[in-house]
C-alpha atoms as a PDB file:
ATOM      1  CA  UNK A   1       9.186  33.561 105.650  1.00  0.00           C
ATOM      2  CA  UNK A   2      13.097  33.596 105.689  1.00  0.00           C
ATOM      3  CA  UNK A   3      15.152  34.506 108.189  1.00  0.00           C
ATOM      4  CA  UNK A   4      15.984  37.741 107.037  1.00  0.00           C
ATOM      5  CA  UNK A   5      12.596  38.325 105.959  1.00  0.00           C
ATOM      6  CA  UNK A   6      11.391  38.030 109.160  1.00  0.00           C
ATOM      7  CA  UNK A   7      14.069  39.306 111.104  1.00  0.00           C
ATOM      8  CA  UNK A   8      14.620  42.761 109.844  1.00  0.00           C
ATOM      9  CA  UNK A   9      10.705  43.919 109.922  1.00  0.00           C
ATOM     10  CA  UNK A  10      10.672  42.900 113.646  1.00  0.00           C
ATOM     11  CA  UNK A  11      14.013  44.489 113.858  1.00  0.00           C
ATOM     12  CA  UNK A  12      12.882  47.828 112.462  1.00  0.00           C
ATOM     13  CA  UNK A  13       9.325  47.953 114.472  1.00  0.00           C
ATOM     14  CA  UNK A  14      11.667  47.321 117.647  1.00  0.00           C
ATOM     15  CA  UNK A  15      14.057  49.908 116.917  1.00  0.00           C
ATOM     16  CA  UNK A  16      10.997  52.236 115.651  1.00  0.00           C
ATOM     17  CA  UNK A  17       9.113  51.670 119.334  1.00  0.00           C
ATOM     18  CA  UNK A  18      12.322  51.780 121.171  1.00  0.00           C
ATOM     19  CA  UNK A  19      13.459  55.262 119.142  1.00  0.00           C
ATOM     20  CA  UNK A  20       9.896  56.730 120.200  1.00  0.00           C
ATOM     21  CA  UNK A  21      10.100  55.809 123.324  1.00  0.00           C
ATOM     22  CA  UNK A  22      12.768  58.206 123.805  1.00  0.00           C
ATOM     23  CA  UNK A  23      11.354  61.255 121.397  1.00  0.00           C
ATOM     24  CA  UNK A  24       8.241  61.062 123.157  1.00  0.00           C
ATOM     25  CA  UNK A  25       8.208  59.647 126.263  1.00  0.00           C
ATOM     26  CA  UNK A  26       4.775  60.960 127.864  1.00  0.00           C
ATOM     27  CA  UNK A  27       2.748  58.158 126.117  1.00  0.00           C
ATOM     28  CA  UNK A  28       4.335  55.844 127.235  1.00  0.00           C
ATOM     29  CA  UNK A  29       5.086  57.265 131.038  1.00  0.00           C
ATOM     30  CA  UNK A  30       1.257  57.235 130.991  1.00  0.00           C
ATOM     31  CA  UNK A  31       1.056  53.719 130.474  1.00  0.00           C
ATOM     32  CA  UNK A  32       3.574  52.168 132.888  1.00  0.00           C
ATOM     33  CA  UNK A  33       1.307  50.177 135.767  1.00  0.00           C
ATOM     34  CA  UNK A  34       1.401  51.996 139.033  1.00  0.00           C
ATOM     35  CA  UNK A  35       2.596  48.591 140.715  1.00  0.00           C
ATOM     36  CA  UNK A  36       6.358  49.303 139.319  1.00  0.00           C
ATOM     37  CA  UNK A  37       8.540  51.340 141.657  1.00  0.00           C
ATOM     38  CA  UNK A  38      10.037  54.334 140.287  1.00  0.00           C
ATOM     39  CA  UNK A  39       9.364  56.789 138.886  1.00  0.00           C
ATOM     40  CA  UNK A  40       7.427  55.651 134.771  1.00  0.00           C
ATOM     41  CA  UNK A  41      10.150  58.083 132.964  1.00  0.00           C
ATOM     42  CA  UNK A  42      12.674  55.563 133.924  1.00  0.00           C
ATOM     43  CA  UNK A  43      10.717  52.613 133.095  1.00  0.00           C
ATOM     44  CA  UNK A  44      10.068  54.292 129.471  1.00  0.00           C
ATOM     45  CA  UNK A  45      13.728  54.695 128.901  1.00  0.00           C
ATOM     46  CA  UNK A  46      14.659  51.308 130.335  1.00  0.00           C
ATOM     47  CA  UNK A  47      12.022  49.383 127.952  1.00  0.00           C
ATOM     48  CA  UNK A  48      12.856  52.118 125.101  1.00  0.00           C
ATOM     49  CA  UNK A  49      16.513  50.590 125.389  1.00  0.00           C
ATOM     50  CA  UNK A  50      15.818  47.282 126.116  1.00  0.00           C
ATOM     51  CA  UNK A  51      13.636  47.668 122.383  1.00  0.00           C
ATOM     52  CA  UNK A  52      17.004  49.157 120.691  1.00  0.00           C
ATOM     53  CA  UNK A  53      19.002  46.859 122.309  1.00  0.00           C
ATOM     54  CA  UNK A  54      16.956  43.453 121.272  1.00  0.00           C
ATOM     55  CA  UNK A  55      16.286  45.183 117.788  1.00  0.00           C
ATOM     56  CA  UNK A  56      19.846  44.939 117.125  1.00  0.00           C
ATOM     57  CA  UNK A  57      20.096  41.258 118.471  1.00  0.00           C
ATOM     58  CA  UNK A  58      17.013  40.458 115.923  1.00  0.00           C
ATOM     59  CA  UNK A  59      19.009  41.789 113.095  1.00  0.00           C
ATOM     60  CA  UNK A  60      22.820  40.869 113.590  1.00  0.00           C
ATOM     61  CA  UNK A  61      22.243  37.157 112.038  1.00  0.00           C
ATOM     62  CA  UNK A  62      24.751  35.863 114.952  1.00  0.00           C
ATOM     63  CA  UNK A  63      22.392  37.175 117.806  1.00  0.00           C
ATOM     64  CA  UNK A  64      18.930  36.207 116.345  1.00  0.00           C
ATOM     65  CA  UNK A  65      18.182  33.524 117.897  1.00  0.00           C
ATOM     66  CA  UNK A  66      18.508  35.402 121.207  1.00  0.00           C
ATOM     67  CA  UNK A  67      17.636  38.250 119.973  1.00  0.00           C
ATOM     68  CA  UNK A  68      13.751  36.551 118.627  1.00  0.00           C
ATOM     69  CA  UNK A  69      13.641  34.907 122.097  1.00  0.00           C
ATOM     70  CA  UNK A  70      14.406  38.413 123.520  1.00  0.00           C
ATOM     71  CA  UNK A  71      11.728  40.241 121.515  1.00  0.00           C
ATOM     72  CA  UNK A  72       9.301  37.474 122.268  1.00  0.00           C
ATOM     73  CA  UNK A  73       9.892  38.099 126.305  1.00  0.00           C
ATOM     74  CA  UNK A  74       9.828  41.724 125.815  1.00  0.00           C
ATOM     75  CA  UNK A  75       6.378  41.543 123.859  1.00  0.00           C
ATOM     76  CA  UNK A  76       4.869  39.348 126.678  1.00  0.00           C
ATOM     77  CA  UNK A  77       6.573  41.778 129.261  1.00  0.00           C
ATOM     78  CA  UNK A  78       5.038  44.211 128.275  1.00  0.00           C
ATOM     79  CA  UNK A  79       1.346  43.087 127.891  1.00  0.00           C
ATOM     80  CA  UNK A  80       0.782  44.559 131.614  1.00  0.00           C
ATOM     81  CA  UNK A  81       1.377  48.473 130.375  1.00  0.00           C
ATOM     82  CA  UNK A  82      -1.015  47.551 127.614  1.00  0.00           C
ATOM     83  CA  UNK A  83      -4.016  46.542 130.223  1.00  0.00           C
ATOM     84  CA  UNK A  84      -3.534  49.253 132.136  1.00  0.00           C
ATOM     85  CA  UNK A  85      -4.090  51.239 128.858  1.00  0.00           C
ATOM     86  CA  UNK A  86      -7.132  49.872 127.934  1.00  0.00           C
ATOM     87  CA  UNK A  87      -8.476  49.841 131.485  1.00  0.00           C
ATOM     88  CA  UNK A  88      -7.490  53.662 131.298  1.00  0.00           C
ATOM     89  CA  UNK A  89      -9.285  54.313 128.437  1.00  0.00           C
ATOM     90  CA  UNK A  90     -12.105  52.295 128.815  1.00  0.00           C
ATOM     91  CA  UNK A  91     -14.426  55.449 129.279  1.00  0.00           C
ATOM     92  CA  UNK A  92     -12.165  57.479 126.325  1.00  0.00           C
ATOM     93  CA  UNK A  93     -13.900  57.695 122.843  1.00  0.00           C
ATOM     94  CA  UNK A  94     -14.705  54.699 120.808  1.00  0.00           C
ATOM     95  CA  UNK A  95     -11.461  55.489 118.114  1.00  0.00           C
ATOM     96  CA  UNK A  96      -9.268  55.538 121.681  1.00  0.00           C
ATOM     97  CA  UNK A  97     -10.723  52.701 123.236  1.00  0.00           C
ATOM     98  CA  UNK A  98     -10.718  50.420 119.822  1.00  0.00           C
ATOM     99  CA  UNK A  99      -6.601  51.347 119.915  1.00  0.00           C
ATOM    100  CA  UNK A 100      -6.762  50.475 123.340  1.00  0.00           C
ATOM    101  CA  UNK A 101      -8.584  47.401 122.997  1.00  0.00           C
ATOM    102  CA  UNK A 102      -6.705  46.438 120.075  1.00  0.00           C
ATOM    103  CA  UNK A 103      -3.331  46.364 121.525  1.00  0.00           C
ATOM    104  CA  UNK A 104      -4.287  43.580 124.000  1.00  0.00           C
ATOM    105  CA  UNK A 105      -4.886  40.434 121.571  1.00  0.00           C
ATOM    106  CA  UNK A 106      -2.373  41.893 118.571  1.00  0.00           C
ATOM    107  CA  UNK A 107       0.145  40.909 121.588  1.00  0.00           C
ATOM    108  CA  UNK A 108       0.020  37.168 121.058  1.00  0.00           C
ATOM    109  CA  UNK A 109       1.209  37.207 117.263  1.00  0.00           C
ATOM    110  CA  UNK A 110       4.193  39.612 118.183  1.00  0.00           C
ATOM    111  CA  UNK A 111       5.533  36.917 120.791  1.00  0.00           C
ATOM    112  CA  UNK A 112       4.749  34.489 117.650  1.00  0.00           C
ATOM    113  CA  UNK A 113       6.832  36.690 115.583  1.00  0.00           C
ATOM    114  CA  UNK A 114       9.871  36.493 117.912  1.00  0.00           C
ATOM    115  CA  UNK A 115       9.725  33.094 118.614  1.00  0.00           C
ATOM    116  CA  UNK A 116       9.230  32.061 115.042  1.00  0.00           C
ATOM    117  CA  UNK A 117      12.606  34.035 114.218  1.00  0.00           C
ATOM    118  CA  UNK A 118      14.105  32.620 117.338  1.00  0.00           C
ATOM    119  CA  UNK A 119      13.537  28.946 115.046  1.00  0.00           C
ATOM    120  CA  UNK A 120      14.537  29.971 111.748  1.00  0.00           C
END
């Protein structure tokens, strides 16, 4: 996998989340854990631009090292809002829970992904 290669598909599916994020917020207001203060709209928006923001680092060629590092924080950060989702949906329909479920573990290659680009 080359650099670019690499980069600019993790690039787009970080500017793709971050972009929804803001079009459609509820989602993901729904999945912010209850622990964080504030109010979840603002964590949406904050994680929707941190997304744009490291999307951009991942495909500027001078910023990709950071910028893989970054993604690779951001997909661990992350991980909580996921567990609360499954642990929401655990009693939802098998189709919702198997999304649910299946965010957890596809988790660990994403922080793979950014810290593999973070090396090249």
């Amino acid at each position: 996998m080359t650099n670019a290669r690499g980069a600019l598909p993790l690039a787009g599916l970080l500017a793709t989340s971050g972009v929804l994020h803001f079009l459609t917020p509820k989602p993901f207001d729904s999945i912010v854990p209850r622990s964080l203060p504030g109010s979840p709209r603002t964590w949406t928006l904050l994680s929707g631009a941190a997304e744009l923001a490291v999307a951009a680092a991942v495909a500027n060629p001078g910023t990709r090292r950071l910028g893989g590092l970054a993604a690779a924080g951001l997909f661990a950060a992350v991980f909580p809002a996921n567990v609360k989702m499954a642990m929401d949906w655990r009693d939802a329909p098998p189709a919702r829970r198997a999304i649910a479920y299946g965010r957890l573990p596809l988790q660990i290659p994403l922080v793979l992904w950014g810290l593999r680009v973070a090396r090249r």
